[in-house]
C-alpha atoms as a PDB file:
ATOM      1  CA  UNK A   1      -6.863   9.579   9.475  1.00  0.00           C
ATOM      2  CA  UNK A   2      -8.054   6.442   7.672  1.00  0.00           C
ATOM      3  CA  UNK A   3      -5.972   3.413   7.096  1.00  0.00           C
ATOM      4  CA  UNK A   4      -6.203   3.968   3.057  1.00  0.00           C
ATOM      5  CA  UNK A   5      -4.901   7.775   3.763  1.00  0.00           C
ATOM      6  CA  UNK A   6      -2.049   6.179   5.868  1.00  0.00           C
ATOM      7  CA  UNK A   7      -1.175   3.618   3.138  1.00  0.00           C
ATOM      8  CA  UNK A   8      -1.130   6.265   0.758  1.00  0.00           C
ATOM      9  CA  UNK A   9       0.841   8.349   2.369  1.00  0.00           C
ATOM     10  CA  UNK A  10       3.422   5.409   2.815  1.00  0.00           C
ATOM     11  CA  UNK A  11       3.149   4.455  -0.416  1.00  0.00           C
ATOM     12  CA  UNK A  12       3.995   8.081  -1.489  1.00  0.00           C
ATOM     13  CA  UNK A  13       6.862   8.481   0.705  1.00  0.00           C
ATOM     14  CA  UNK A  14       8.083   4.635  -0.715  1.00  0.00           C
ATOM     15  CA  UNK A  15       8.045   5.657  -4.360  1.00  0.00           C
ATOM     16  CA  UNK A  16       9.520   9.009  -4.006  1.00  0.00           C
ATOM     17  CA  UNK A  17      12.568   7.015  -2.257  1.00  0.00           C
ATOM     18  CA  UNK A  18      12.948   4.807  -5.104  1.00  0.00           C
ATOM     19  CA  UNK A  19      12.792   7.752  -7.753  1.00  0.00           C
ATOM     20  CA  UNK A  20      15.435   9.484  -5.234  1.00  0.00           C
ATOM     21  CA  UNK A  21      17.597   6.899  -5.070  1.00  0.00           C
ATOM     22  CA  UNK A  22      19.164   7.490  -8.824  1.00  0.00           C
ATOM     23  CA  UNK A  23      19.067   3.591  -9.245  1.00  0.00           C
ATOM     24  CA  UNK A  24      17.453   2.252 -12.310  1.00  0.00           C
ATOM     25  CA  UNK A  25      14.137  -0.149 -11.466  1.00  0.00           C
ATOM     26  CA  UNK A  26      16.540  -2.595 -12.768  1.00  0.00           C
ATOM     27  CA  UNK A  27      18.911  -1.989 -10.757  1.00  0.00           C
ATOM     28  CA  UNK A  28      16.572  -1.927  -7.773  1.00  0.00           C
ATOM     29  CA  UNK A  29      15.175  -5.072  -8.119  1.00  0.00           C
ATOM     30  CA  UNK A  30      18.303  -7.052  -8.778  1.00  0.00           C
ATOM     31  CA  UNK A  31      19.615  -5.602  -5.032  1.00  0.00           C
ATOM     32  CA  UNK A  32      16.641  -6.388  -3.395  1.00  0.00           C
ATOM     33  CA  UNK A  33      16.122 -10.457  -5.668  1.00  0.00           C
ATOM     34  CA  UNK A  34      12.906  -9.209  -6.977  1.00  0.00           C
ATOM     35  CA  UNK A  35      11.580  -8.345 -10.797  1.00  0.00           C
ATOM     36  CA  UNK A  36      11.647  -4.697 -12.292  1.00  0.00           C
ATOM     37  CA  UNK A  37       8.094  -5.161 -13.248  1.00  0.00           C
ATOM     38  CA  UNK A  38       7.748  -4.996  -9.217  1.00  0.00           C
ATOM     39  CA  UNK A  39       8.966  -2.008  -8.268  1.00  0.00           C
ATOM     40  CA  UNK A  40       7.284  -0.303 -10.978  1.00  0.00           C
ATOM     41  CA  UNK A  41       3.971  -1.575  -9.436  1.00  0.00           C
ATOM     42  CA  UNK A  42       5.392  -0.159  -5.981  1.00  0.00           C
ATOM     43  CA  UNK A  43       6.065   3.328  -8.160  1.00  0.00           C
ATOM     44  CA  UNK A  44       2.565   3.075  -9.276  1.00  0.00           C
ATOM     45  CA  UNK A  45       1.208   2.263  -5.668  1.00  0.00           C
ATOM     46  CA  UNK A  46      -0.607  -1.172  -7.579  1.00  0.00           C
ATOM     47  CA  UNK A  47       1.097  -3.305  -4.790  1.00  0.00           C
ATOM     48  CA  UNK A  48       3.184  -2.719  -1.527  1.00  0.00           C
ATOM     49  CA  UNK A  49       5.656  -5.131  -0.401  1.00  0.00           C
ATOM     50  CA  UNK A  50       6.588  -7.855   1.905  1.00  0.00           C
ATOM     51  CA  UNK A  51       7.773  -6.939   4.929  1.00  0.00           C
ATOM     52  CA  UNK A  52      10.631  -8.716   4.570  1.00  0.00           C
ATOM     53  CA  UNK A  53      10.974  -7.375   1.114  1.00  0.00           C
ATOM     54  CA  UNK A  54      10.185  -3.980   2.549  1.00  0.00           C
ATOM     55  CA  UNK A  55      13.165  -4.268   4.996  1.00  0.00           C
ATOM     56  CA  UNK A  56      15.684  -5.144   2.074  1.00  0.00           C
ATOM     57  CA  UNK A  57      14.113  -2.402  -0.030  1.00  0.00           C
ATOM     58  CA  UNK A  58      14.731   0.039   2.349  1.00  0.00           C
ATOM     59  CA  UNK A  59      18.648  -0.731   3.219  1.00  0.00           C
ATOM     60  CA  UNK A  60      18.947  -1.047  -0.695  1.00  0.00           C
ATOM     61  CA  UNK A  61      17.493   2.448  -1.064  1.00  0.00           C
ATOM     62  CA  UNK A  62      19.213   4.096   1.752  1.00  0.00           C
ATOM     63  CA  UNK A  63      16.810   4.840   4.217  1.00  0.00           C
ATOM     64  CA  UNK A  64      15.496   4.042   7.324  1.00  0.00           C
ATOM     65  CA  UNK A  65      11.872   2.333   6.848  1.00  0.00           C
ATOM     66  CA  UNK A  66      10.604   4.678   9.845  1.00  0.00           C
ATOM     67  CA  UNK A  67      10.574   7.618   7.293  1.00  0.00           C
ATOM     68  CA  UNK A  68       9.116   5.345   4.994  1.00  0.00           C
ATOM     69  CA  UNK A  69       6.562   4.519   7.531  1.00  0.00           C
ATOM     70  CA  UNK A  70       6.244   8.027   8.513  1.00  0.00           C
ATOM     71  CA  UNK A  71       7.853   7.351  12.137  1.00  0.00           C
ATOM     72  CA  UNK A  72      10.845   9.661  11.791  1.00  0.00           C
ATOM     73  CA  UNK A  73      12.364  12.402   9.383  1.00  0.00           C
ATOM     74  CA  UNK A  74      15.487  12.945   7.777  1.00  0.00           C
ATOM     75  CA  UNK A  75      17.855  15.922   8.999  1.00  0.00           C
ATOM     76  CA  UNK A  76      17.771  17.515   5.309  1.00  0.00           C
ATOM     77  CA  UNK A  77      14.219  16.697   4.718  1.00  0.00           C
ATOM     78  CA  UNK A  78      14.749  14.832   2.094  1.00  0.00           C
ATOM     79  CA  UNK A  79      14.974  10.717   1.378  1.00  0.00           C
ATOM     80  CA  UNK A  80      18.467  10.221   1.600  1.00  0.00           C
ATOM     81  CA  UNK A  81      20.376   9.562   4.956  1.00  0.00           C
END
């Protein structure tokens, strides 16, 4: 597997947690101190973030970053915890 198919793939899993989350891109990026114009290039896959940014993301969103990262699964097999 190539490192653009891995992105991809964590990019995929990333936006479908944001769309899952039933928070507004607004929303979103006032929890995590970023602009809304920012996640919506995460939703589009035009950028990825920080890691730092990633980590806040991820406890804003309610999820572990290893199923972001593809590292673990969720008991429901879905996004949320």
């Amino acid at each position: 597997m190539g490192k653009e198919t891995v992105l991809e793939e964590i990019q995929h899993r990333l936006r479908e947690a944001i769309r899952q989350s039933g928070l507004s891109q607004k929303a979103i990026a006032e929890k995590v101190g970023i602009h809304p114009s920012t996640v919506n290039k995460y939703i589009r896959a035009d950028k990825f973030p920080s890691i730092d940014t990633f980590a806040i993301l991820c406890r804003v969103l309610g999820i572990s970053s290893d199923v972001i990262l593809g590292l673990a699964e969720t008991d429901e097999g879905s996004f949320k915890q």
